[in-house]
N, C-alpha and C. Protein backbone atom coordinates (compact mmCIF):
# COMPACT_ATOMS: atom_id res chain seq x y z
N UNK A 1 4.72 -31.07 -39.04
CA UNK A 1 5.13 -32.27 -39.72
C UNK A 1 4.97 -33.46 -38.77
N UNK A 2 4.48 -34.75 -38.68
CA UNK A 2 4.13 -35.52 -38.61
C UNK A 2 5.65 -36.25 -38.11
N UNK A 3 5.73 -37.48 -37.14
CA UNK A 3 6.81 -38.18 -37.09
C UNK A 3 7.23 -38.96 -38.17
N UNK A 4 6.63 -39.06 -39.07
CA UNK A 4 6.39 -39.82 -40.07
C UNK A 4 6.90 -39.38 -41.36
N UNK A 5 7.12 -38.26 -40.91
CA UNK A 5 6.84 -37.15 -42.49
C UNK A 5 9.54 -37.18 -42.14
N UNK A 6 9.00 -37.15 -40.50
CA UNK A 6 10.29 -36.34 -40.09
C UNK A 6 10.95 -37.60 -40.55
N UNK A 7 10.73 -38.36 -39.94
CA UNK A 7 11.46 -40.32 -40.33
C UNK A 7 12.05 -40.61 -41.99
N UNK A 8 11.18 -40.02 -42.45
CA UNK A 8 11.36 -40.26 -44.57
C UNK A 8 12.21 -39.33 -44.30
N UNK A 9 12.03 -37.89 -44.03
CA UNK A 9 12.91 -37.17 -44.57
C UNK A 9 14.74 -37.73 -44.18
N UNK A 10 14.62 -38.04 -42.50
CA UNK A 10 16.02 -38.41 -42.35
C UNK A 10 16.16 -39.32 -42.80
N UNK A 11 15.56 -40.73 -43.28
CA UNK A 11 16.19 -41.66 -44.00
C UNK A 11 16.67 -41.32 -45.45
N UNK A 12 16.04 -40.38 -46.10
CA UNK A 12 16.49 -39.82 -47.52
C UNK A 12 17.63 -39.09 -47.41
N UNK A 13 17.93 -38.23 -46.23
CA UNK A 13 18.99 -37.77 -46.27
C UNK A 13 20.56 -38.16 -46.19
N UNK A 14 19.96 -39.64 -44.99
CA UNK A 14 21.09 -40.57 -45.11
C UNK A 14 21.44 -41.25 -45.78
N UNK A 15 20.56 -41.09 -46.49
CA UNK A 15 20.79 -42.47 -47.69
C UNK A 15 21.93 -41.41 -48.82
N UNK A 16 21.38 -40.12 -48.72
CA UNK A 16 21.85 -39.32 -49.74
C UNK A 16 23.39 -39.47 -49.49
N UNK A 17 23.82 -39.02 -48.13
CA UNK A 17 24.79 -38.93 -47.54
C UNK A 17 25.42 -40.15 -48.04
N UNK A 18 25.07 -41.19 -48.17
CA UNK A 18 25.69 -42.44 -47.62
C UNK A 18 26.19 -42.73 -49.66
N UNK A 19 25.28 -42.23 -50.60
CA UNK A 19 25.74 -41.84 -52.01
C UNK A 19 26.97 -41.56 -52.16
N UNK A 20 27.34 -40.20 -51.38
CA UNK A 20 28.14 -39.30 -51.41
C UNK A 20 29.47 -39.97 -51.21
N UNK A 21 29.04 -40.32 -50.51
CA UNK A 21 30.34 -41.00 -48.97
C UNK A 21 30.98 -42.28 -50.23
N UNK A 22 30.25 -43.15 -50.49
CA UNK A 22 30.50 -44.32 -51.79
C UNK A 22 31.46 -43.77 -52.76
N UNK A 23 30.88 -42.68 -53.23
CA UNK A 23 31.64 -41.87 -54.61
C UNK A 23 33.07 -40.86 -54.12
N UNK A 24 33.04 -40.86 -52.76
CA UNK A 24 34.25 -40.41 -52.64
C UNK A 24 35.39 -40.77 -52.16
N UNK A 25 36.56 -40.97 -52.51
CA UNK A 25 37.85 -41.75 -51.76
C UNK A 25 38.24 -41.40 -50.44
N UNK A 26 38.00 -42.60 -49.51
CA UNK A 26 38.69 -42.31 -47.85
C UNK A 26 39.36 -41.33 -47.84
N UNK A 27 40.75 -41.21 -48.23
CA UNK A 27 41.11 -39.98 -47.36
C UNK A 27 41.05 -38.67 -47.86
N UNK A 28 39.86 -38.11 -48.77
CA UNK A 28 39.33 -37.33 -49.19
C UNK A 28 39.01 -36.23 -47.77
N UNK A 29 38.85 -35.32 -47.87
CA UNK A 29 38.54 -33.97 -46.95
C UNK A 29 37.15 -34.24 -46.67
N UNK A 30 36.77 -34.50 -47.85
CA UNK A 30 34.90 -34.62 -48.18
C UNK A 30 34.44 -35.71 -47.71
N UNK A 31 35.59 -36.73 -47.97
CA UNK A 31 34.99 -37.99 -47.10
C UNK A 31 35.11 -37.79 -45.25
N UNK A 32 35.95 -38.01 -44.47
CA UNK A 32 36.13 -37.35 -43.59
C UNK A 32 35.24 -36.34 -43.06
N UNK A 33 34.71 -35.08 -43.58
CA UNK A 33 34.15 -34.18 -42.88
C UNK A 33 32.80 -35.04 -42.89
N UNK A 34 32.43 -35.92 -44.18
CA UNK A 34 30.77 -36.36 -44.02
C UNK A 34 31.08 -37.35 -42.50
N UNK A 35 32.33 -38.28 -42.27
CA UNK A 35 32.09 -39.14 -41.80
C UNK A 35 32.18 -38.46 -40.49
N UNK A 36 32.84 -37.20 -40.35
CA UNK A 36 33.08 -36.54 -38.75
C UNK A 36 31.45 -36.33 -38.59
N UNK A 37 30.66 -35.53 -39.42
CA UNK A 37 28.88 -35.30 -39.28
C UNK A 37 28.38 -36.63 -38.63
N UNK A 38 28.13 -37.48 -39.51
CA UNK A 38 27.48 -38.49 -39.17
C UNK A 38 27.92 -39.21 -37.82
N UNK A 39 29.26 -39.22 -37.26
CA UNK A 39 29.47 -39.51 -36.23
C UNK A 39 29.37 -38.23 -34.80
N UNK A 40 28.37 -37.49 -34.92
CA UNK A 40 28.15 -36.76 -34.01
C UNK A 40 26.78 -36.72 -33.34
């Protein structure tokens, strides 16, 4: 895969993530565990 190919994929994923994160209330479990991921 191409750097290029790798770059789309993680921006789609974050973006996905970042969906997720919108639709769910702060002190949610689900919110939290996405935001513990992304901060690692």
């Amino acid at each position: 895969m191409s750097k290029e190919d790798l770059m789309k994929i993680s921006v789609e994923e974050f973006s996905r993530l970042q969906d997720w994160m919108l639709l769910s209330p702060e002190d949610s479990e689900a919110y939290k565990g996405m935001k513990k991921g992304m901060m690692s």
